[in-house]
C-alpha atoms as a PDB file:
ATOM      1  CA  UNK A   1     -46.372 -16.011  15.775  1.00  0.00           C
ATOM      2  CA  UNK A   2     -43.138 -16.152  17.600  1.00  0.00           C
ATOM      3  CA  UNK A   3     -41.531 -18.800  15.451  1.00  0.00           C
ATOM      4  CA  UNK A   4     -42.383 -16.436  12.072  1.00  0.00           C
ATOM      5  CA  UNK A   5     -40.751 -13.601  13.861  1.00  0.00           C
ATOM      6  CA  UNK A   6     -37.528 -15.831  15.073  1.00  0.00           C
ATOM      7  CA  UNK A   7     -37.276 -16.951  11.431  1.00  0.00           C
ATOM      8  CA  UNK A   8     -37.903 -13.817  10.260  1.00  0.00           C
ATOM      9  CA  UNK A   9     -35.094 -11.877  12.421  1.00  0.00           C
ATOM     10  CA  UNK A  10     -32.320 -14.727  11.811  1.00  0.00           C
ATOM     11  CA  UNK A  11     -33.425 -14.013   8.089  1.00  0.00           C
ATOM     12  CA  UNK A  12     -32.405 -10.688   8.270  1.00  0.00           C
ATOM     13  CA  UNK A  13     -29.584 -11.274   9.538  1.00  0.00           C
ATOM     14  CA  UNK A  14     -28.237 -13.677   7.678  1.00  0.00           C
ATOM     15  CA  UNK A  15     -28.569 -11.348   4.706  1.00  0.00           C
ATOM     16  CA  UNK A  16     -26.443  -8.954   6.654  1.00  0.00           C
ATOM     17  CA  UNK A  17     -23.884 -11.031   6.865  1.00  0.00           C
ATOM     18  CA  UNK A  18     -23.944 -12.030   3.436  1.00  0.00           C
ATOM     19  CA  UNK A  19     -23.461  -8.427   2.216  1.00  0.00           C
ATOM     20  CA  UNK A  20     -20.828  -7.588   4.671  1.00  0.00           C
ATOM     21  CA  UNK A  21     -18.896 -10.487   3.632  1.00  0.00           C
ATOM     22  CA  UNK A  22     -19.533 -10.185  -0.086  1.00  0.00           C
ATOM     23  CA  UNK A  23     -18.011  -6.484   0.311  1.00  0.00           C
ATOM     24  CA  UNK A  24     -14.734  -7.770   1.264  1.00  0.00           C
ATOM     25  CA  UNK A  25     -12.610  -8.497  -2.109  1.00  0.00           C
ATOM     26  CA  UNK A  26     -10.857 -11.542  -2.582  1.00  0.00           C
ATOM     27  CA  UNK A  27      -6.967 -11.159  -3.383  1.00  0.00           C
ATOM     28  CA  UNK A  28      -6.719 -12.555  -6.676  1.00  0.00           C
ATOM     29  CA  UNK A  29      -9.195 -10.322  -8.926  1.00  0.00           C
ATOM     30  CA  UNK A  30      -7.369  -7.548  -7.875  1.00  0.00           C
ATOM     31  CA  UNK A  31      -3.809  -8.871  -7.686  1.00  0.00           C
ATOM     32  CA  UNK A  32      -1.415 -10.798  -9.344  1.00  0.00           C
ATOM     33  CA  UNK A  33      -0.111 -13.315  -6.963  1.00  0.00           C
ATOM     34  CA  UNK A  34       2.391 -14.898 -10.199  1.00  0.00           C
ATOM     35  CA  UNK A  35       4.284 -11.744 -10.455  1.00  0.00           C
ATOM     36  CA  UNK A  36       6.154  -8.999  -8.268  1.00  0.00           C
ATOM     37  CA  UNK A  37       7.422  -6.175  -8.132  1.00  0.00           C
ATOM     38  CA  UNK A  38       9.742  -4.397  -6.402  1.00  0.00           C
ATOM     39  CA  UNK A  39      10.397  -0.266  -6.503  1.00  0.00           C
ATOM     40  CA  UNK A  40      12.394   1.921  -4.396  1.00  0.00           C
ATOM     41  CA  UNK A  41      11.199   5.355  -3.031  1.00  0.00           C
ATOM     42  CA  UNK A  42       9.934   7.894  -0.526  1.00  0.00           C
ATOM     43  CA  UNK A  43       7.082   7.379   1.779  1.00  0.00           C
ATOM     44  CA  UNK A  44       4.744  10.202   1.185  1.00  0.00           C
ATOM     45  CA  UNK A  45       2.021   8.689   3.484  1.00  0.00           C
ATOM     46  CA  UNK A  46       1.441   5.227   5.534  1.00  0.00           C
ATOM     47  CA  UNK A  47      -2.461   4.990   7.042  1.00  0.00           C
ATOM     48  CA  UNK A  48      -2.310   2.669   9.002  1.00  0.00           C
ATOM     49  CA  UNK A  49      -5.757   1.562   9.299  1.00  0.00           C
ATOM     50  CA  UNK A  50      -8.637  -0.806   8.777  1.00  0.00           C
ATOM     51  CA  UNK A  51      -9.846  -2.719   6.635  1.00  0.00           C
ATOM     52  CA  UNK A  52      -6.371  -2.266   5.332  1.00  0.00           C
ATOM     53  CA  UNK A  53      -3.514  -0.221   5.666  1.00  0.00           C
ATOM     54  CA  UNK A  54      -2.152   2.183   2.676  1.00  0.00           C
ATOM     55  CA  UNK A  55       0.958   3.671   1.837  1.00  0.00           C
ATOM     56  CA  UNK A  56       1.787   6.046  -0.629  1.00  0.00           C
ATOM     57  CA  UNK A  57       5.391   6.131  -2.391  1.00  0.00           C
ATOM     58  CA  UNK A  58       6.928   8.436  -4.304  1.00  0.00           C
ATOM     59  CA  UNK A  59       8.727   6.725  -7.009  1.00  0.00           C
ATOM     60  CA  UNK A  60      11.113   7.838  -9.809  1.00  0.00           C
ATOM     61  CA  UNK A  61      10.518   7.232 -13.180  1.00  0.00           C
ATOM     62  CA  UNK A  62      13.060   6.884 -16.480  1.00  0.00           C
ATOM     63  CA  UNK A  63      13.243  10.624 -16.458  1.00  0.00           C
ATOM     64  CA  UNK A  64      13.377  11.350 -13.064  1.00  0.00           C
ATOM     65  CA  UNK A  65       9.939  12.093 -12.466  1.00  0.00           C
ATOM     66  CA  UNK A  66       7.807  11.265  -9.526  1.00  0.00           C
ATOM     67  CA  UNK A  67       5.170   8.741  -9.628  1.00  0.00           C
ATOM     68  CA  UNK A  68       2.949   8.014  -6.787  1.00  0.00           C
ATOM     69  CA  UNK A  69       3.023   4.489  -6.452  1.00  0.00           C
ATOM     70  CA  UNK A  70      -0.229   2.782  -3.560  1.00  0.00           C
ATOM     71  CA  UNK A  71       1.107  -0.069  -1.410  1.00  0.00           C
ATOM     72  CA  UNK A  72      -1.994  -2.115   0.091  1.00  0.00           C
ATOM     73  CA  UNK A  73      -1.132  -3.999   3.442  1.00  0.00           C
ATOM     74  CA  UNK A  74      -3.154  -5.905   5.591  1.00  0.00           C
ATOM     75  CA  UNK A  75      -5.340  -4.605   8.260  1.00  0.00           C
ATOM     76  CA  UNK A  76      -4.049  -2.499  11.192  1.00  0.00           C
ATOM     77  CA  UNK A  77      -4.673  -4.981  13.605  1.00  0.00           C
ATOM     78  CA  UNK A  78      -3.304  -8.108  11.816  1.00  0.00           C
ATOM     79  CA  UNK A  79       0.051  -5.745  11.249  1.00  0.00           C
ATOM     80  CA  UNK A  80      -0.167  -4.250  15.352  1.00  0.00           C
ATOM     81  CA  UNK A  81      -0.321  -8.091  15.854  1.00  0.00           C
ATOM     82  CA  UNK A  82       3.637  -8.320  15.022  1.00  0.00           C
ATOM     83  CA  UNK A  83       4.736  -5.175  16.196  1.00  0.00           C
ATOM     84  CA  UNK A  84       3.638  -2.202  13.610  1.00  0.00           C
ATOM     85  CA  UNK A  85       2.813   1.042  14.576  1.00  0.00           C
ATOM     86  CA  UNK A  86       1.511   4.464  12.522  1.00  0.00           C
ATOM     87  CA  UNK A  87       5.049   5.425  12.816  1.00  0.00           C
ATOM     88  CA  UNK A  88       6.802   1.933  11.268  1.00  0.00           C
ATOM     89  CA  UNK A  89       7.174   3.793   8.080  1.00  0.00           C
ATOM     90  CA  UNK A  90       7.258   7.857   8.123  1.00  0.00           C
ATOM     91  CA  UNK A  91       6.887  10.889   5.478  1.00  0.00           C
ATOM     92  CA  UNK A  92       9.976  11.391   3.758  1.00  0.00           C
ATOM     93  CA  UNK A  93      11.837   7.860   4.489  1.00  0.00           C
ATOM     94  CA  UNK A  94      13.847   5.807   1.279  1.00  0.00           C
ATOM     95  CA  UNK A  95      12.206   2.396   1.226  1.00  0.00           C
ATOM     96  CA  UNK A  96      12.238  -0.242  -1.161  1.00  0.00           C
ATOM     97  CA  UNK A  97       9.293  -2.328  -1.609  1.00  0.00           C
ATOM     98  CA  UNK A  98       8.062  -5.903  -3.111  1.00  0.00           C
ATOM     99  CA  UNK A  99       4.928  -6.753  -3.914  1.00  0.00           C
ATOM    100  CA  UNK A 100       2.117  -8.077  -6.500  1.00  0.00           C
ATOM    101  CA  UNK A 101       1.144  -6.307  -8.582  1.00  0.00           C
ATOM    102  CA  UNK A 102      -2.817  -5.146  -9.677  1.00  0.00           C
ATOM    103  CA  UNK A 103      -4.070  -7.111 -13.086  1.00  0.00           C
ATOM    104  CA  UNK A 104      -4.851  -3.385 -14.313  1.00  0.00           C
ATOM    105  CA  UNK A 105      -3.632  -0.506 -12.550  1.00  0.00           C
ATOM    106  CA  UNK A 106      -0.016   0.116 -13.053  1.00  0.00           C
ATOM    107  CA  UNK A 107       1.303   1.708  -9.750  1.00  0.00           C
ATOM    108  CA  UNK A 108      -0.336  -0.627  -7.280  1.00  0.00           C
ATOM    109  CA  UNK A 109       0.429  -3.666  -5.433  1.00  0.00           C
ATOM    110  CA  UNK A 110      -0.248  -5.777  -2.248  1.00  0.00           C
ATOM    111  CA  UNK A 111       2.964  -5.532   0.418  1.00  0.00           C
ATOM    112  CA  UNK A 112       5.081  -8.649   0.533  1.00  0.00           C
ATOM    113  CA  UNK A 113       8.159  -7.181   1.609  1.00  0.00           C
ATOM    114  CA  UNK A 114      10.200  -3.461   2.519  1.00  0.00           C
ATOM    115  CA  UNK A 115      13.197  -3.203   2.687  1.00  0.00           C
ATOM    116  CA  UNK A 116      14.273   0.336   4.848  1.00  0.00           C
ATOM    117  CA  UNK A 117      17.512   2.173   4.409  1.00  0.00           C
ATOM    118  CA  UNK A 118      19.389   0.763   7.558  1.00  0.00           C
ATOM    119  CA  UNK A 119      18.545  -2.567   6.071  1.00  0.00           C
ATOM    120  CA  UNK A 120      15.673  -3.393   8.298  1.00  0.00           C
ATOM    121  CA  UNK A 121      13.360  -5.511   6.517  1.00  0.00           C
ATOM    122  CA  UNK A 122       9.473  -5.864   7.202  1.00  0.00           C
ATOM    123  CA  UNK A 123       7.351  -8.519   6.201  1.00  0.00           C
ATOM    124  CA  UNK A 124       3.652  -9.367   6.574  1.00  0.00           C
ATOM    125  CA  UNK A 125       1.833 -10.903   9.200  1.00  0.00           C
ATOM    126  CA  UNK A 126       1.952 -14.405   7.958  1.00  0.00           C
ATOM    127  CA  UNK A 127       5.309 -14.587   6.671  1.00  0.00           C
ATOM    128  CA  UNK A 128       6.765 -12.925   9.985  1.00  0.00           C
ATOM    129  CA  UNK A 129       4.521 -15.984  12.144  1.00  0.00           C
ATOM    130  CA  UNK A 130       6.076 -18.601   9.689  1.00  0.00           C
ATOM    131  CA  UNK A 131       9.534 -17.267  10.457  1.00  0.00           C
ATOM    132  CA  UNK A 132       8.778 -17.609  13.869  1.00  0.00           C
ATOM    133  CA  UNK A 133       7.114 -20.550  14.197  1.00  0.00           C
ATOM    134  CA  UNK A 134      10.391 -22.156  11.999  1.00  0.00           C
ATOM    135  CA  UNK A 135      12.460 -20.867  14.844  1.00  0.00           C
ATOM    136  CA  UNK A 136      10.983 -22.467  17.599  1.00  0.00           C
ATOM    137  CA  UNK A 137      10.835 -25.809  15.594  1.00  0.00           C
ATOM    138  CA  UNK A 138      14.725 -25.313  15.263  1.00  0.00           C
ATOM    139  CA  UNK A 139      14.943 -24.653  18.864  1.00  0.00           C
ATOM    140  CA  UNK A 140      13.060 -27.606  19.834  1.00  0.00           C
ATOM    141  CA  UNK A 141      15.143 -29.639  17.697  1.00  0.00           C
ATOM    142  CA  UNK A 142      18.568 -28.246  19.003  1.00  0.00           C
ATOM    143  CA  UNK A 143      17.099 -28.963  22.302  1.00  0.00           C
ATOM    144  CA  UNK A 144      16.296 -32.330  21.595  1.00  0.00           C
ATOM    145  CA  UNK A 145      19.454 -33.403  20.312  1.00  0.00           C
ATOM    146  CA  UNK A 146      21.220 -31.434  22.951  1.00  0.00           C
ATOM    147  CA  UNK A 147      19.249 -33.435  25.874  1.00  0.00           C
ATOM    148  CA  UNK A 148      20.868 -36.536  27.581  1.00  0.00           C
END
């Protein structure tokens, strides 16, 4: 009876997992890794949250119109990882952004890289760790070379 009920519980919650990780979407159906995009405008909002973190931008169009353009970002914690805070972009800021776009909906894309007004430039998680990670290869190098 206790074997049933062991199989029976792992069972269960194996199909839990399942549906948690099947309600996750995968980057591609939703966005276009082939192309980008890049926009400039005003942060109206930055949530800066999990699953993933959201920012809405007020763009200009052709005729000088607003458009409310959504910027999805990684999680809050892969993004506090490498220094982000709630307060890394604020209300009212001139930012310009790159990104990829959605297959369908026309004012959307996934962050890939801001650009801020003083010139500061963020990037994501991965791209800042590969910058980093290319650093200290140089600087073991240099060190190498520089050793007698």
């Amino acid at each position: 009876m206790s074997v049933a009920r062991t199989i029976l519980c792992l069972g269960q919650v194996l199909l839990l997992c399942a549906a948690t990780v099947t309600a996750h979407h995968a980057f591609s159906p939703v966005y276009d890794s082939k192309r980008s995009t890049t926009v400039t405008g005003v942060v109206v909002e930055f949530r800066f949250v999990n699953p993933h973190a959201m920012l809405t931008l007020d763009v200009a169009d052709d005729a000088g119109k607003p458009v409310k353009w959504t910027v999805e970002f990684a999680g809050q914690l892969n993004l506090a990882e490498i220094g982000w805070t709630k307060d890394s972009l604020k209300p009212g800021e001139q930012i310009t952004v790159t990104g990829n776009p959605t297959h369908v909906v026309s004012h959307q894309m996934a962050f890939v890289r801001i650009v801020k007004a003083d010139a500061t430039v963020l990037l994501p998680a991965a791209a800042q760790r590969t910058d980093i990670l290319e650093q200290e290869r140089r600087e073991r190098a240099r060190s190498r070379t520089q050793s007698p």
